[in-house]
PDB file of N, CA and C in Angstrom:
ATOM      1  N   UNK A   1     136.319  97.490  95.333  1.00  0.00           N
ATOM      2  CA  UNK A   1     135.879  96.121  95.219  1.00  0.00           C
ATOM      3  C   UNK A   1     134.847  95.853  96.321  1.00  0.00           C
ATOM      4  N   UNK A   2     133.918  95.517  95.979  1.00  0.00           N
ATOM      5  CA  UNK A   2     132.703  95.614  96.811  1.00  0.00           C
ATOM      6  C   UNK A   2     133.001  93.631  97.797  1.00  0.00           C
ATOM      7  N   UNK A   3     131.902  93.136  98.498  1.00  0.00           N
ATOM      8  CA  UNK A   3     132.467  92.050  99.609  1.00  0.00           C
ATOM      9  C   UNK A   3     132.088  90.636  98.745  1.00  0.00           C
ATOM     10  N   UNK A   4     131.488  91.277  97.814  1.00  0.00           N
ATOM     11  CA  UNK A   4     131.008  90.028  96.753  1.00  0.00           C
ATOM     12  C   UNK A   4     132.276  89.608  95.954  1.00  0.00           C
ATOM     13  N   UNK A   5     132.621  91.053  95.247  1.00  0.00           N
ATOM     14  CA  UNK A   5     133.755  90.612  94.557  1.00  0.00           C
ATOM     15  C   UNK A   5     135.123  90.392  95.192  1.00  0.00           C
ATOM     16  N   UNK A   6     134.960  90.709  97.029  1.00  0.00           N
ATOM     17  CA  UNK A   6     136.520  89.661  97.364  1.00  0.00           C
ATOM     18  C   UNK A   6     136.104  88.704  97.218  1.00  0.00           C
ATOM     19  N   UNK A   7     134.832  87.829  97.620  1.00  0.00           N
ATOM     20  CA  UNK A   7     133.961  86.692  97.882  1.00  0.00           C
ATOM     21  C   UNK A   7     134.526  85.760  96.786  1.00  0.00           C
ATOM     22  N   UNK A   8     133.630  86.143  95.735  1.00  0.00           N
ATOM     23  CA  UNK A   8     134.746  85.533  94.533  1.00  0.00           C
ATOM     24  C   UNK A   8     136.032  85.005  94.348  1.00  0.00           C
ATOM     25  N   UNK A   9     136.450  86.383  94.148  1.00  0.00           N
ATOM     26  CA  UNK A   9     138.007  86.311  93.816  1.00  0.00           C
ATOM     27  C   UNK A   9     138.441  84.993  95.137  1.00  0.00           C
ATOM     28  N   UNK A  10     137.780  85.011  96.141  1.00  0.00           N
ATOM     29  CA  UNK A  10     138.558  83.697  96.884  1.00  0.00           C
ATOM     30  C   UNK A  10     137.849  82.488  96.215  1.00  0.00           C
ATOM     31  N   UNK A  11     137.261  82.632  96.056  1.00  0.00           N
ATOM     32  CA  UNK A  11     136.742  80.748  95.230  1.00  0.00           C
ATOM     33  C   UNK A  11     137.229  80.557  94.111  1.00  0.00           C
ATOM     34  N   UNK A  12     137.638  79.222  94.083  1.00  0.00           N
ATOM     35  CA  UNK A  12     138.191  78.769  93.035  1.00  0.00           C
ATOM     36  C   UNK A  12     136.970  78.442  92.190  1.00  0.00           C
ATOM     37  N   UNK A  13     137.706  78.266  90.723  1.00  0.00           N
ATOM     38  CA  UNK A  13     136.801  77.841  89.726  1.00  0.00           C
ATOM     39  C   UNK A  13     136.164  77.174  89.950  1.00  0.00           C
ATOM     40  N   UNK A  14     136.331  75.814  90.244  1.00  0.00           N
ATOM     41  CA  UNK A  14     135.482  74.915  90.246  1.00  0.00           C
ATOM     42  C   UNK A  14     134.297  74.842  91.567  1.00  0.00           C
ATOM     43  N   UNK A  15     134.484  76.266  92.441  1.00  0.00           N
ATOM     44  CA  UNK A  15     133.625  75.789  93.170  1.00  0.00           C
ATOM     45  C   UNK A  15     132.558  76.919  92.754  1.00  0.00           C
ATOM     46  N   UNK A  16     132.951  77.918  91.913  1.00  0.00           N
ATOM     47  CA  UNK A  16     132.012  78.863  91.040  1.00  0.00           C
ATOM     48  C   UNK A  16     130.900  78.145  89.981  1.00  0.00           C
ATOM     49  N   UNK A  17     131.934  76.895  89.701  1.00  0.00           N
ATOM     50  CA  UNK A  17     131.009  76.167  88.509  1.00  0.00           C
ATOM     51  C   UNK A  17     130.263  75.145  89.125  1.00  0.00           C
ATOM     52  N   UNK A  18     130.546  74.870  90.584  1.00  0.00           N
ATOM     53  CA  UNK A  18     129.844  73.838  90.969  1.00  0.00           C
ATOM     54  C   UNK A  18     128.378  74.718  91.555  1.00  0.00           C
ATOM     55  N   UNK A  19     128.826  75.891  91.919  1.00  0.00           N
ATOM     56  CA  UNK A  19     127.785  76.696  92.431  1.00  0.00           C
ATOM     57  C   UNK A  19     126.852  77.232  91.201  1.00  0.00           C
ATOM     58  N   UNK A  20     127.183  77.346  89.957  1.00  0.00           N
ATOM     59  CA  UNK A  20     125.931  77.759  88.802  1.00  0.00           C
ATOM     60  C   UNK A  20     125.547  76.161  88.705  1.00  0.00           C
ATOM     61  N   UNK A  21     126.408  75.068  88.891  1.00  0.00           N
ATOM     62  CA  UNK A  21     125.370  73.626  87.729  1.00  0.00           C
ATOM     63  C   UNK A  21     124.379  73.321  89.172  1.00  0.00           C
ATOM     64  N   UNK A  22     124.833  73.438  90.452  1.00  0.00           N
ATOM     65  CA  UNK A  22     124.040  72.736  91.125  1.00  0.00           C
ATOM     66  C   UNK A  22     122.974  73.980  92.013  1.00  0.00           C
ATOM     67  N   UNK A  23     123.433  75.099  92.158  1.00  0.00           N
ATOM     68  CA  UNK A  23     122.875  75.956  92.378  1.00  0.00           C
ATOM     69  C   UNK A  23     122.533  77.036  92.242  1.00  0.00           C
ATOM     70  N   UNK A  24     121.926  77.245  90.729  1.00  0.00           N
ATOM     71  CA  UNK A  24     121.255  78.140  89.952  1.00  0.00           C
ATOM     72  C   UNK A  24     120.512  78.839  90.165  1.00  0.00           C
ATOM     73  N   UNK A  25     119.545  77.882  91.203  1.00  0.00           N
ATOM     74  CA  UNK A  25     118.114  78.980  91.525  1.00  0.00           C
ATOM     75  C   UNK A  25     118.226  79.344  92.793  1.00  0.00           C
ATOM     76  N   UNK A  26     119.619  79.798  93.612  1.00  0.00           N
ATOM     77  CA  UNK A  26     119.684  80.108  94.816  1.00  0.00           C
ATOM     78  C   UNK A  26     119.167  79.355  95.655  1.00  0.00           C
ATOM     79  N   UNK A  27     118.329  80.297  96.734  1.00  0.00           N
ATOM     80  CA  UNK A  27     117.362  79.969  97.891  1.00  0.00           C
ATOM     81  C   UNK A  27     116.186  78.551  97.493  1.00  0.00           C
ATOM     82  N   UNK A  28     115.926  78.306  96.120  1.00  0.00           N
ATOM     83  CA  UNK A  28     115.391  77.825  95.721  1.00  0.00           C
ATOM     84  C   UNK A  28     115.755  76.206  95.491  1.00  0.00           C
ATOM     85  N   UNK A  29     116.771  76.407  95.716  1.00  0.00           N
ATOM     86  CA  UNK A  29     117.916  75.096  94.812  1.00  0.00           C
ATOM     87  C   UNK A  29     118.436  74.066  95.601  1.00  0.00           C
ATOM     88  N   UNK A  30     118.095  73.083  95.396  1.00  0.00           N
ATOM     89  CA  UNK A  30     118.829  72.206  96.828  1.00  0.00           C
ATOM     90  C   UNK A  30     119.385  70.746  95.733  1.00  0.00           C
ATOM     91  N   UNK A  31     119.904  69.437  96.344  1.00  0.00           N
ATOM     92  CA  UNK A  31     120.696  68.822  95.716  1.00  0.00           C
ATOM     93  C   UNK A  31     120.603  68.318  96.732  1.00  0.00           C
ATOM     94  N   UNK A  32     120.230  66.930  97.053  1.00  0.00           N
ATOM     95  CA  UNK A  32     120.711  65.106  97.987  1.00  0.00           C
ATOM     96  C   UNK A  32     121.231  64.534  97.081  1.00  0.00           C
ATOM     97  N   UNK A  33     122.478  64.036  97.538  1.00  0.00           N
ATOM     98  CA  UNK A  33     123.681  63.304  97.611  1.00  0.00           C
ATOM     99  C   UNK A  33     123.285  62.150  98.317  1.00  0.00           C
ATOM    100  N   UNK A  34     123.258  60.585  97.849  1.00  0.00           N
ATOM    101  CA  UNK A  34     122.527  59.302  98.473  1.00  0.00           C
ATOM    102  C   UNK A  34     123.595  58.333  97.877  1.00  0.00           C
ATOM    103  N   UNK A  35     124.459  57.092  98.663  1.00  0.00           N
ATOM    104  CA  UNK A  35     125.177  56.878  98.805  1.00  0.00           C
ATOM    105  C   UNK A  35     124.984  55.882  96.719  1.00  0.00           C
ATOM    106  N   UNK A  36     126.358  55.618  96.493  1.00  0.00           N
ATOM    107  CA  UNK A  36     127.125  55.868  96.720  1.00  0.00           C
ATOM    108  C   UNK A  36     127.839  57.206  97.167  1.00  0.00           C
ATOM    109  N   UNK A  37     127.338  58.551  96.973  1.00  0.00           N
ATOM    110  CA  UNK A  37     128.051  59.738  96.965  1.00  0.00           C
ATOM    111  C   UNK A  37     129.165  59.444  96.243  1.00  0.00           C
ATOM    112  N   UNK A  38     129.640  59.205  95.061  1.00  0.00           N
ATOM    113  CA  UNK A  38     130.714  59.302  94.432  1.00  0.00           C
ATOM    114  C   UNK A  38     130.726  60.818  93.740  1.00  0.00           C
ATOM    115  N   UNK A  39     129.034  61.533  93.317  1.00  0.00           N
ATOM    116  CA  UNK A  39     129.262  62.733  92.523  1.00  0.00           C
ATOM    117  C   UNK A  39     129.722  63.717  93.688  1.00  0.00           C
ATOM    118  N   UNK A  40     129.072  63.927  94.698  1.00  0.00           N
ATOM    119  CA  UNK A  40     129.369  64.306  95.925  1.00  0.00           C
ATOM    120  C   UNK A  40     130.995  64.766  96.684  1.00  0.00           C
ATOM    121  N   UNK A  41     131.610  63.059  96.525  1.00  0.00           N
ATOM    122  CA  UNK A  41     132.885  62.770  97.108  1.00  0.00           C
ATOM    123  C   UNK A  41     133.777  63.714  95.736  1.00  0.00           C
ATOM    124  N   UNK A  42     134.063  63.596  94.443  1.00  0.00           N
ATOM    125  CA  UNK A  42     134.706  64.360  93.325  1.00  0.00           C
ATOM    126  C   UNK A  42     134.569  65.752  93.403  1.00  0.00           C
ATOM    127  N   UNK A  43     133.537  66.268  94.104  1.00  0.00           N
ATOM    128  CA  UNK A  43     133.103  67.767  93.952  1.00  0.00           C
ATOM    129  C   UNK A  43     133.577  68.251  95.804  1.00  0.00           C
ATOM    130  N   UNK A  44     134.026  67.352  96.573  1.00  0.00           N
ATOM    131  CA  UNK A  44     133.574  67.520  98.464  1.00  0.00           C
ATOM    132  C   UNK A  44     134.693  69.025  98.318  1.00  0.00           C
ATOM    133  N   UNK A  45     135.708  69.077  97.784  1.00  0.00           N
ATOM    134  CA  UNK A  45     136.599  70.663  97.578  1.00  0.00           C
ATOM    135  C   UNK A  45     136.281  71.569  97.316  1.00  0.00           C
ATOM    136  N   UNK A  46     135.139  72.118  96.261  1.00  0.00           N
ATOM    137  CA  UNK A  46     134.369  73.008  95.636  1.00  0.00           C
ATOM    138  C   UNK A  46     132.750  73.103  97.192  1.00  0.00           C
ATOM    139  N   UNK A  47     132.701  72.179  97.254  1.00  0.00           N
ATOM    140  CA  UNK A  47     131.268  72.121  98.064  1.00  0.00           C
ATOM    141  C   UNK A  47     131.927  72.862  99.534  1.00  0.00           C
ATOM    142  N   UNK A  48     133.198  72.503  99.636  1.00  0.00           N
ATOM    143  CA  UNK A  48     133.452  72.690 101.106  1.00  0.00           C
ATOM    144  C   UNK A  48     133.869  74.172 101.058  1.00  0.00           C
ATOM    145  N   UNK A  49     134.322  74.781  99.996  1.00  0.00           N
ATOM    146  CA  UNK A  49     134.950  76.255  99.638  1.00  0.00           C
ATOM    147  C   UNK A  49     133.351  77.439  99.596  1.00  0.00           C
ATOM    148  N   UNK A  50     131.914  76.548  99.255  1.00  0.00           N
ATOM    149  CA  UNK A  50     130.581  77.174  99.112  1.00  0.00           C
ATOM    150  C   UNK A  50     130.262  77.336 100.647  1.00  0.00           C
ATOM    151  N   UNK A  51     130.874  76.093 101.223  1.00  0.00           N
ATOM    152  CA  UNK A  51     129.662  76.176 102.619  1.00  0.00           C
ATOM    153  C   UNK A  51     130.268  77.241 104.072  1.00  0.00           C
ATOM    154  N   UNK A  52     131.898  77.036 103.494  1.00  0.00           N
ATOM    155  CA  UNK A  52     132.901  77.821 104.281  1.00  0.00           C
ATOM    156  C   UNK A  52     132.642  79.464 104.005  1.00  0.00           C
ATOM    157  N   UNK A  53     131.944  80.114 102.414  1.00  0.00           N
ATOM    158  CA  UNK A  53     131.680  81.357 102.373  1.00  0.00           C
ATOM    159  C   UNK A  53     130.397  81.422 102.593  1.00  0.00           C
ATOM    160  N   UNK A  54     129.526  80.552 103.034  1.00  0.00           N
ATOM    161  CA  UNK A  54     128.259  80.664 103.647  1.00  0.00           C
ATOM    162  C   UNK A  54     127.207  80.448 102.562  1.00  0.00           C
ATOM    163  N   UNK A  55     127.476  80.119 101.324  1.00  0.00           N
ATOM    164  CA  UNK A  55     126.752  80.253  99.900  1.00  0.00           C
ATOM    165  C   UNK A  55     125.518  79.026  99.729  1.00  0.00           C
ATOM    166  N   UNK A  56     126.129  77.917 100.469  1.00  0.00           N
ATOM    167  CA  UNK A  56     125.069  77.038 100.614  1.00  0.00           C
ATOM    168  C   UNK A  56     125.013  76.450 101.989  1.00  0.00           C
ATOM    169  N   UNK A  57     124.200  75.799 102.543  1.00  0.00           N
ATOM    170  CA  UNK A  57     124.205  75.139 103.923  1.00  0.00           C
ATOM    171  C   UNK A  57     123.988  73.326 103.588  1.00  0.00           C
ATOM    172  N   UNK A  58     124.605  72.455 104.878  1.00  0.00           N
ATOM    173  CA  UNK A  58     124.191  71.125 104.517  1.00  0.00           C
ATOM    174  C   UNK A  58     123.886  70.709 105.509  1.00  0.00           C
ATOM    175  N   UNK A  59     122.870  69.510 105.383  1.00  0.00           N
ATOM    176  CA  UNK A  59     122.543  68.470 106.202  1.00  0.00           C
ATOM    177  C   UNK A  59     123.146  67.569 106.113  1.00  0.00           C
ATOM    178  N   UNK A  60     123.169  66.667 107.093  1.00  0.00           N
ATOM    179  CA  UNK A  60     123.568  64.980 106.967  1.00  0.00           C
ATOM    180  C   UNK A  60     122.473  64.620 107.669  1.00  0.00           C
ATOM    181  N   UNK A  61     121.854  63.483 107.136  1.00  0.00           N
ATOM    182  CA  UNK A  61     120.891  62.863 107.615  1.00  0.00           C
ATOM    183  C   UNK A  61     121.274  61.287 107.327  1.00  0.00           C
ATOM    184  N   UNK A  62     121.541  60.453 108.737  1.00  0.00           N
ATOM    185  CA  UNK A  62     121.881  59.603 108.709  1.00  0.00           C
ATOM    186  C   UNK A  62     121.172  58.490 109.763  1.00  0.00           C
ATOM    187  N   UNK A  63     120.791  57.095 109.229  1.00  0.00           N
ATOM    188  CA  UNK A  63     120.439  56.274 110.373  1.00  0.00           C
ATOM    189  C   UNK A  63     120.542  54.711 109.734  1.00  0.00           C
ATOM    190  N   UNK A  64     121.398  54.105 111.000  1.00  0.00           N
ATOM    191  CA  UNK A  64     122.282  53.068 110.323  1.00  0.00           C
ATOM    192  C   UNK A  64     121.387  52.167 110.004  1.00  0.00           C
ATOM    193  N   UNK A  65     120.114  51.939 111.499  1.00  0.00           N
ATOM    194  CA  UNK A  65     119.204  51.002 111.317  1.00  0.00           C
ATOM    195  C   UNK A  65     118.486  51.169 110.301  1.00  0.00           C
ATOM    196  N   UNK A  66     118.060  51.826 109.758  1.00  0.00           N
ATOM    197  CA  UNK A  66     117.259  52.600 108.830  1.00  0.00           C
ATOM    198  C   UNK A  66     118.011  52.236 107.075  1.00  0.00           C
ATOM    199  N   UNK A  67     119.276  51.909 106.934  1.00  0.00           N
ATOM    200  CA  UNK A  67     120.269  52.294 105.789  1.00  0.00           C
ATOM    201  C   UNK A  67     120.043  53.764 105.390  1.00  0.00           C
ATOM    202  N   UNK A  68     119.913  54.795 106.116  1.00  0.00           N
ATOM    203  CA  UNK A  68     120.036  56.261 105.615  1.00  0.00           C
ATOM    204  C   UNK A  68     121.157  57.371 105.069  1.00  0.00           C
ATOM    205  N   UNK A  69     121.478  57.294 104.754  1.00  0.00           N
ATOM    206  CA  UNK A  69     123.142  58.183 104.678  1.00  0.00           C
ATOM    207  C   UNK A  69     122.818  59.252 103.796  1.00  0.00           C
ATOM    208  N   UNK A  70     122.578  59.983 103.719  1.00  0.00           N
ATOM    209  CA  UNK A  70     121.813  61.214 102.796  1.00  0.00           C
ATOM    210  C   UNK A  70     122.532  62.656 102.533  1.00  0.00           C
ATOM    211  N   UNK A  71     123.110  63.206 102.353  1.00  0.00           N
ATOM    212  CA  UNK A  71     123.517  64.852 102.338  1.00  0.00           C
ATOM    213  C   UNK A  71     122.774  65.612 101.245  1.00  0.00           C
ATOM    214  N   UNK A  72     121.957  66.786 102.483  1.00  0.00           N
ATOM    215  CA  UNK A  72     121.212  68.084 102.011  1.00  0.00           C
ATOM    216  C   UNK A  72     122.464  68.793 101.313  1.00  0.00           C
ATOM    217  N   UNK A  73     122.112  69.427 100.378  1.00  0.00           N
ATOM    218  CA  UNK A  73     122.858  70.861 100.165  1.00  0.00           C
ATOM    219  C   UNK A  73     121.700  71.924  99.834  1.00  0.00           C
ATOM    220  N   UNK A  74     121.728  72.871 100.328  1.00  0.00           N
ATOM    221  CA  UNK A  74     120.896  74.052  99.473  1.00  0.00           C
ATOM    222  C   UNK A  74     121.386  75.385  99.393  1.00  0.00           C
ATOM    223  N   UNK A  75     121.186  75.894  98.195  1.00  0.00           N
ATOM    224  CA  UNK A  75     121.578  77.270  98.073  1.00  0.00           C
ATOM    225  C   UNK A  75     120.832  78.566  99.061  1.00  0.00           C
ATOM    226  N   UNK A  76     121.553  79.531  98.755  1.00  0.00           N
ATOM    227  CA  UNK A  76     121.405  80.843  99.538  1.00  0.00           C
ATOM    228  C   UNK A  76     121.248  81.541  98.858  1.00  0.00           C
ATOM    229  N   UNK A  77     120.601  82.976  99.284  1.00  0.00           N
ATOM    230  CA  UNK A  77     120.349  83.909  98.930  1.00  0.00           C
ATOM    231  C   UNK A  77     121.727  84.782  98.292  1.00  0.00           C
ATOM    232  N   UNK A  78     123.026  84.354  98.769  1.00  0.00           N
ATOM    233  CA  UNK A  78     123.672  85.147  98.242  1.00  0.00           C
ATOM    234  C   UNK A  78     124.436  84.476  97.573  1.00  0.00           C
ATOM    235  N   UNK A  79     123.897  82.970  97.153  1.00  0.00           N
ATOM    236  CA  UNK A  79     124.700  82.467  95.806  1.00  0.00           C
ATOM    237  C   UNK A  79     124.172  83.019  94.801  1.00  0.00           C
ATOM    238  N   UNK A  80     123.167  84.004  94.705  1.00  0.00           N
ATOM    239  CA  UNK A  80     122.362  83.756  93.686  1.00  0.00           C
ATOM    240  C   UNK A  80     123.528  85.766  93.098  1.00  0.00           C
ATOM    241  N   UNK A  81     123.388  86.739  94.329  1.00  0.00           N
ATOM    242  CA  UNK A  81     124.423  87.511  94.097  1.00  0.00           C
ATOM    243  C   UNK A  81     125.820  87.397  93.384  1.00  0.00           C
ATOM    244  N   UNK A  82     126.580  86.290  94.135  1.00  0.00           N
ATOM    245  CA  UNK A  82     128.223  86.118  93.591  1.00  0.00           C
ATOM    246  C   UNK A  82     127.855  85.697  92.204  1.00  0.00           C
ATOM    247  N   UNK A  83     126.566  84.884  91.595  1.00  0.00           N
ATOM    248  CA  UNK A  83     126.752  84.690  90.147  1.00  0.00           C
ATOM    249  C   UNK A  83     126.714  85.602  89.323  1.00  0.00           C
ATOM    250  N   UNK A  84     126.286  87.152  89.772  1.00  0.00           N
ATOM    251  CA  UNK A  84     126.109  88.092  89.043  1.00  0.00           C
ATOM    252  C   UNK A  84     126.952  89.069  89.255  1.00  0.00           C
ATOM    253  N   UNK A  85     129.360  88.701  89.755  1.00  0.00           N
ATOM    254  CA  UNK A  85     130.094  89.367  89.912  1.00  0.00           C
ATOM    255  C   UNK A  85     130.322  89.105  88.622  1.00  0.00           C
ATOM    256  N   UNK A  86     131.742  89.773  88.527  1.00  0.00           N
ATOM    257  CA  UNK A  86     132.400  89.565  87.237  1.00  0.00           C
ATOM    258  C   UNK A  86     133.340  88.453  86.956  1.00  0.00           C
ATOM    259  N   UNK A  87     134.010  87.866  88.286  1.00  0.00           N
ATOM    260  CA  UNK A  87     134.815  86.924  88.066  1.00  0.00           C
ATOM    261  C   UNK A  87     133.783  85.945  87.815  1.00  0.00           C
ATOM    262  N   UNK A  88     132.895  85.727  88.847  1.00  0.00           N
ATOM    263  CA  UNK A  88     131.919  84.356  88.548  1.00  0.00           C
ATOM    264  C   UNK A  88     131.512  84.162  86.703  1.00  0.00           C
ATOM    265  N   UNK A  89     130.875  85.612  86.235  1.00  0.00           N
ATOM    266  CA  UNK A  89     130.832  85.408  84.540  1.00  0.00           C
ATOM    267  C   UNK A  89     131.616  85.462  83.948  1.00  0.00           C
ATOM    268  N   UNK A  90     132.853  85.458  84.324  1.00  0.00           N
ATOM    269  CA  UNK A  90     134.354  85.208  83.416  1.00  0.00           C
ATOM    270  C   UNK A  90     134.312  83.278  83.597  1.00  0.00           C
ATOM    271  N   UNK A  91     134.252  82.844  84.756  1.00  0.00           N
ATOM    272  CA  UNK A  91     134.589  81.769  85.074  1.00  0.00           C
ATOM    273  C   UNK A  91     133.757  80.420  84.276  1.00  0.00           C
ATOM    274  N   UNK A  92     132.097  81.546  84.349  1.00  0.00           N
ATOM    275  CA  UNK A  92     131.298  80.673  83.250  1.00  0.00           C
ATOM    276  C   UNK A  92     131.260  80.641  82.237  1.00  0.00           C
ATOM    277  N   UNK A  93     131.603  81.770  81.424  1.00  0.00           N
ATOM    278  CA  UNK A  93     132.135  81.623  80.220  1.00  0.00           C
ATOM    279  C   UNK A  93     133.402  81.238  79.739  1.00  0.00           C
ATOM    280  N   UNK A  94     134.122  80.883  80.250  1.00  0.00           N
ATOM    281  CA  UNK A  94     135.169  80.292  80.395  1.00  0.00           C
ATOM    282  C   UNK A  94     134.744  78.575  80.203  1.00  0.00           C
ATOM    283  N   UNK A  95     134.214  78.227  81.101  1.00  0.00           N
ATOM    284  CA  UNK A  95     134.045  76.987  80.904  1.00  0.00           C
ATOM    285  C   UNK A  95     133.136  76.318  79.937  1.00  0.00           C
ATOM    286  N   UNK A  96     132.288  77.564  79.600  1.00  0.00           N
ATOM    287  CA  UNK A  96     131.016  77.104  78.167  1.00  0.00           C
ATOM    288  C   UNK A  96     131.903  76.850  77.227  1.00  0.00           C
ATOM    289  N   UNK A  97     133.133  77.865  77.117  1.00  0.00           N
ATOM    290  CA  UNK A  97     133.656  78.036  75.579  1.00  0.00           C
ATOM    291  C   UNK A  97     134.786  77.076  75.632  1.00  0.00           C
ATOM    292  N   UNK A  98     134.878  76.141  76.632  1.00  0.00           N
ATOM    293  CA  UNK A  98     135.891  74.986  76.507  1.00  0.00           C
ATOM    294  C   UNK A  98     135.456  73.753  77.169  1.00  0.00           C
ATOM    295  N   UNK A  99     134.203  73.715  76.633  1.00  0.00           N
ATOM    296  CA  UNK A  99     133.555  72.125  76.846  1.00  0.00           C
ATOM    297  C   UNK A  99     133.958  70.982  75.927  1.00  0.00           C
ATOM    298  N   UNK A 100     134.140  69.883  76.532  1.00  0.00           N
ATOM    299  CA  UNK A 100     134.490  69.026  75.149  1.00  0.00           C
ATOM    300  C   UNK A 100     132.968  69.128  74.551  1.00  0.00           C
TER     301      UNK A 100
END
């Protein structure tokens, strides 16, 4: 089992699927979160399981005077790897073939 596929095997689904819808194009791929953050706050378990295996990085950019409250996310170079293990394409096909 190569370090990708422990990599995997520790993420849960949903943070595999949060990592293909929001970060597809890797290095390329980024996503701000601007308040409310409600899509943000529903997903903060999956996001926090990406940033803990190093898959994406975040900013907070915040300034009160300003009303700023902002969160960067962007993908990595090696999200773009774990999408091409085997659990990650079990996990996406998995979820294509049971969409409402």
């Amino acid at each position: 089992m190569t370090d990708l596929d422990t990599l995997a095997a520790g993420l849960s689904d949903e943070a595999i699927i949060i990592g293909f819808g929001w970060f597809s194009f890797g290095s390329k791929a980024s996503v701000t979160s601007s308040p409310p953050h409600a899509n943000m706050q529903a997903r903060q378990a999956g996001l926090d399981e990406l940033l803990a295996a190093g898959l994406i990085t975040h900013e907070h950019e915040y300034h009160k005077r300003h009303g700023i409250d902002r969160h960067h996310f962007k993908g990595t170079r090696a999200i773009m790897d774990l999408f091409g293990t085997e659990r990650a394409k079990a996990v996406l096909k998995a979820a294509l073939e049971h969409r409402p």
